[in-house]
Protein backbone atom coordinates (compact mmCIF):
# COMPACT_ATOMS: atom_id res chain seq x y z
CA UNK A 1 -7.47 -23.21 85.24
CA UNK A 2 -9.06 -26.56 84.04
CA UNK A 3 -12.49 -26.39 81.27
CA UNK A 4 -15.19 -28.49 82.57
CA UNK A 5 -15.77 -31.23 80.78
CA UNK A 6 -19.80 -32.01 79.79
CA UNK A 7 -19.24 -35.83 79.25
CA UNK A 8 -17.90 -36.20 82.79
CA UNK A 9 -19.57 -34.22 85.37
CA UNK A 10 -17.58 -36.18 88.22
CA UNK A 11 -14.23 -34.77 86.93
CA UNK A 12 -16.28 -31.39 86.78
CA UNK A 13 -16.76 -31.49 90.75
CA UNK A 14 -13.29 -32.48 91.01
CA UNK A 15 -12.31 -29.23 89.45
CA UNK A 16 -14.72 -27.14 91.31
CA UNK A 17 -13.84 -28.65 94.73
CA UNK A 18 -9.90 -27.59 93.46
CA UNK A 19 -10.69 -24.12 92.66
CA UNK A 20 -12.88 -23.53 95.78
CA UNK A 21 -9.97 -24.63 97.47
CA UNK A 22 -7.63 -22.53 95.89
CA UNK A 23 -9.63 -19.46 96.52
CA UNK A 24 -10.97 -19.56 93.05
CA UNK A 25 -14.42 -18.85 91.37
CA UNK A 26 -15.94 -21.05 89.27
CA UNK A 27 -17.26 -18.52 86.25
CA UNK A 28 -19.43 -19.78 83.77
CA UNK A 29 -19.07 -18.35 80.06
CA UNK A 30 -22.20 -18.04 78.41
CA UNK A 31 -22.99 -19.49 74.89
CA UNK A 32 -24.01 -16.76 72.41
CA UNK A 33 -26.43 -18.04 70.18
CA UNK A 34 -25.01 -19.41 66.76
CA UNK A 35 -27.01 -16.46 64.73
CA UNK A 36 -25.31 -14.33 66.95
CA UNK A 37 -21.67 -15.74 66.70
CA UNK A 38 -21.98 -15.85 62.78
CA UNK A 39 -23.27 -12.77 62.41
CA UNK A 40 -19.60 -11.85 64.51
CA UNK A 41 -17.80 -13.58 62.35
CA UNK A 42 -19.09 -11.90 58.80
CA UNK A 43 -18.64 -8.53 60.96
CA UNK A 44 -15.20 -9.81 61.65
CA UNK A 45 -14.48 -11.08 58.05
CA UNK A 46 -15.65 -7.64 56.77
CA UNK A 47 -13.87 -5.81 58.99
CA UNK A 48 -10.67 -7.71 57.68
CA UNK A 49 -11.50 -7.29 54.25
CA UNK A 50 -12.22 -3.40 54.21
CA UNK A 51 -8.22 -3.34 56.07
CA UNK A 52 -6.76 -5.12 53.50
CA UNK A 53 -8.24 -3.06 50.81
CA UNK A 54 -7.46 -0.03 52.94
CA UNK A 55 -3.56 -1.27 52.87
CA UNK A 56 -3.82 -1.88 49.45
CA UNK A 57 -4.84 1.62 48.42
CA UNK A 58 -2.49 3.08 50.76
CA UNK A 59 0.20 0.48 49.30
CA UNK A 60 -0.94 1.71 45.95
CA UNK A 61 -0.95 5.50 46.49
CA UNK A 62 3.40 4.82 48.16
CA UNK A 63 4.03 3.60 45.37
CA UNK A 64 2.41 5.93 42.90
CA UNK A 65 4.12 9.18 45.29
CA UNK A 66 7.14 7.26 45.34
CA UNK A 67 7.47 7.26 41.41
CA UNK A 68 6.70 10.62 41.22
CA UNK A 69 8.87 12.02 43.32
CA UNK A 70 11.85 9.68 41.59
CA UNK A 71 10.75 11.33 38.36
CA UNK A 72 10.64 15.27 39.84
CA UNK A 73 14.24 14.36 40.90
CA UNK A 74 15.29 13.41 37.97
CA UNK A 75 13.61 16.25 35.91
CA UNK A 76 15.40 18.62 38.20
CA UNK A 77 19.04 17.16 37.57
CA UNK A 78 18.63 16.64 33.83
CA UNK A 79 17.91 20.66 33.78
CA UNK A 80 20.29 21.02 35.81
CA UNK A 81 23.01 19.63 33.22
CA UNK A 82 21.25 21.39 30.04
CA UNK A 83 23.57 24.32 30.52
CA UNK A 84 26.56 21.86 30.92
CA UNK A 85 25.51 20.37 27.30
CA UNK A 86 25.25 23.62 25.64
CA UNK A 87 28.42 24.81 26.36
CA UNK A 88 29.82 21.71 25.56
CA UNK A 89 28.68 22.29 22.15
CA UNK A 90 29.76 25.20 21.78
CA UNK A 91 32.91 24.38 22.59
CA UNK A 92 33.18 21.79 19.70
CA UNK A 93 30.88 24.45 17.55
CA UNK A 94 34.14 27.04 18.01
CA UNK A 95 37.03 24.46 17.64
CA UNK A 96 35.15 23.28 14.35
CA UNK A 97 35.12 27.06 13.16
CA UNK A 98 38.69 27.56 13.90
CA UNK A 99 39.70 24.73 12.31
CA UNK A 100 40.93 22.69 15.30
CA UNK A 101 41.15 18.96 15.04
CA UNK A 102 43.04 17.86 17.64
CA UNK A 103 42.65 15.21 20.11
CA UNK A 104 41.08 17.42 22.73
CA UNK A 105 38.51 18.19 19.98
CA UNK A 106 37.77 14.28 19.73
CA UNK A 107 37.72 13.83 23.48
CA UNK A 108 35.07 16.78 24.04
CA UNK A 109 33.30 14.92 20.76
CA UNK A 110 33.38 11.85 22.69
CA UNK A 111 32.03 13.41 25.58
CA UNK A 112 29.17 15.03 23.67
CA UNK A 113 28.15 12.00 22.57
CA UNK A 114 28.03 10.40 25.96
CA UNK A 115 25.99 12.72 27.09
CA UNK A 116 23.34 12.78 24.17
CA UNK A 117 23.39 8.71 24.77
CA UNK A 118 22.46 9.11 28.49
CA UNK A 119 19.76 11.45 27.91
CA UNK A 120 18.50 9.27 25.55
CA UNK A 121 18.36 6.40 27.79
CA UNK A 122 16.65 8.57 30.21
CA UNK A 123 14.06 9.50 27.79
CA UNK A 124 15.04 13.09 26.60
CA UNK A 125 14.48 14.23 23.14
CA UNK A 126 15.37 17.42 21.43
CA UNK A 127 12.64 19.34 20.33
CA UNK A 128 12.98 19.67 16.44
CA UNK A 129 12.60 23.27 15.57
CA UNK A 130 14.78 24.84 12.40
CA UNK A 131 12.31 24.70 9.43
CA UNK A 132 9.27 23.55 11.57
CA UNK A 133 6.22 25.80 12.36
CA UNK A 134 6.25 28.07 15.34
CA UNK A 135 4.45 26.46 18.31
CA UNK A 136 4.41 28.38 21.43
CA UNK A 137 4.26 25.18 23.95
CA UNK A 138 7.72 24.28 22.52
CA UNK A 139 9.06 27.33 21.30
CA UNK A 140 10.33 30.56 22.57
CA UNK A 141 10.59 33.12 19.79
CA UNK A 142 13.42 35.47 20.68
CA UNK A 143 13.80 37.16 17.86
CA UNK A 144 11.20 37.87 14.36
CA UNK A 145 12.74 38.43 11.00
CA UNK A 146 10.73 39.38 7.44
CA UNK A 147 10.17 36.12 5.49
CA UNK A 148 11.94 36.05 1.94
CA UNK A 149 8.91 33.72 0.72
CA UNK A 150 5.28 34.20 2.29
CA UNK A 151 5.08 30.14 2.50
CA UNK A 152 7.71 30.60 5.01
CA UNK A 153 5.84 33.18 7.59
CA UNK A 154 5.27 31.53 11.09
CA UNK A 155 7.72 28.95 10.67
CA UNK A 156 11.35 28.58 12.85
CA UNK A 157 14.37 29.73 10.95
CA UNK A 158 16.99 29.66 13.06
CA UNK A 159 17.64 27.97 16.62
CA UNK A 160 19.10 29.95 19.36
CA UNK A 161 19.12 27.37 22.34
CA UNK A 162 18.18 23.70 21.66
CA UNK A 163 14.75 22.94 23.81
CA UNK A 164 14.79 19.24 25.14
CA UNK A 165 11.16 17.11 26.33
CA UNK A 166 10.68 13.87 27.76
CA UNK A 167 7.80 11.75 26.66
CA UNK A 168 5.08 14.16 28.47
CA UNK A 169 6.69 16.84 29.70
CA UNK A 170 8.94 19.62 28.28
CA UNK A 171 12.08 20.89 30.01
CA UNK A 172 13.15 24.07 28.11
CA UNK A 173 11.59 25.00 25.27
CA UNK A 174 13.79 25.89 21.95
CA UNK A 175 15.05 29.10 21.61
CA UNK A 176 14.38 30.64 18.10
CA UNK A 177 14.15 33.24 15.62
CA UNK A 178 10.86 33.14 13.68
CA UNK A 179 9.87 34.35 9.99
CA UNK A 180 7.07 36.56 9.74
């Protein structure tokens, strides 16, 4: 359908006498009032604007459950291979008590220190406990023994099961025999 032009209201007849001959009615579209048509468009704009910052949070929270699930994932599977670490220790701990040096010895050496080298990469330390004092959120006393020296009450004498943390969180906490 043609617009009506204001300039030329003879070409505006034209189109009328077209449409009234093609069945068509000629509807008028009425002009809002420019306060009314702004006050549209900041509805509009604002409208827009609380979307986008809607997407943005929503954009911002993905991401944020994203990461945290990638790092619950990889909690679990470092735990996972704790066990696989201890044993390989002592492995090497018994073939350096027997007196083995062999090749295999070197190779599971090797191994170890693959391992110890990906953790660290991945952010896992070893929580230091021989000689340091007892502390309950990283230590597990199994066992309590009389102290030789008083100095030495409450502090970590000997390490049962190596404990392991990342930067905010601990996996498994150390194993150990306290003085008392």
């Amino acid at each position: 359908m043609e617009e009506k032009d204001s300039m030329n209201p003879e070409k505006n007849e034209d189109i009328e006498a077209t449409c009234e001959q093609a069945g068509d009615e000629v509807q008028e579209v009425p002009a809002e009032a420019p306060g009314e048509a702004e006050q549209k468009c900041r509805e509009y704009l604002e409208l827009a604007q609380r979307v986008q910052a809607d997407f943005e949070n929503f954009k911002r929270r993905n991401a944020n459950t994203y990461k945290d699930a990638l790092q619950k994932g990889q909690i679990e599977a470092i735990t996972a291979f704790l066990p696989v670490l201890d044993n390989i220790e002592r492995a090497l701990s018994a073939s350096l008590e027997a007196g083995e040096e062999s090749r295999l010895t070197e190779g599971v050496q090797m191994v170890h220190r693959q391992f110890l080298l990906v953790l660290e990469a991945l952010g896992v330390e070893e929580i230091p406990a021989l000689g340091e004092t007892f502390d309950p959120n990283l230590h597990e006393a199994v066992m309590r023994e009389e102290a030789c020296d008083p100095a030495d009450a409450g502090k970590v004498i000997d390490t049962m099961l190596k404990g392991y943390r990342t930067k905010d969180r601990v996996l498994r906490c150390a194993m150990v025999k306290v003085a008392q």
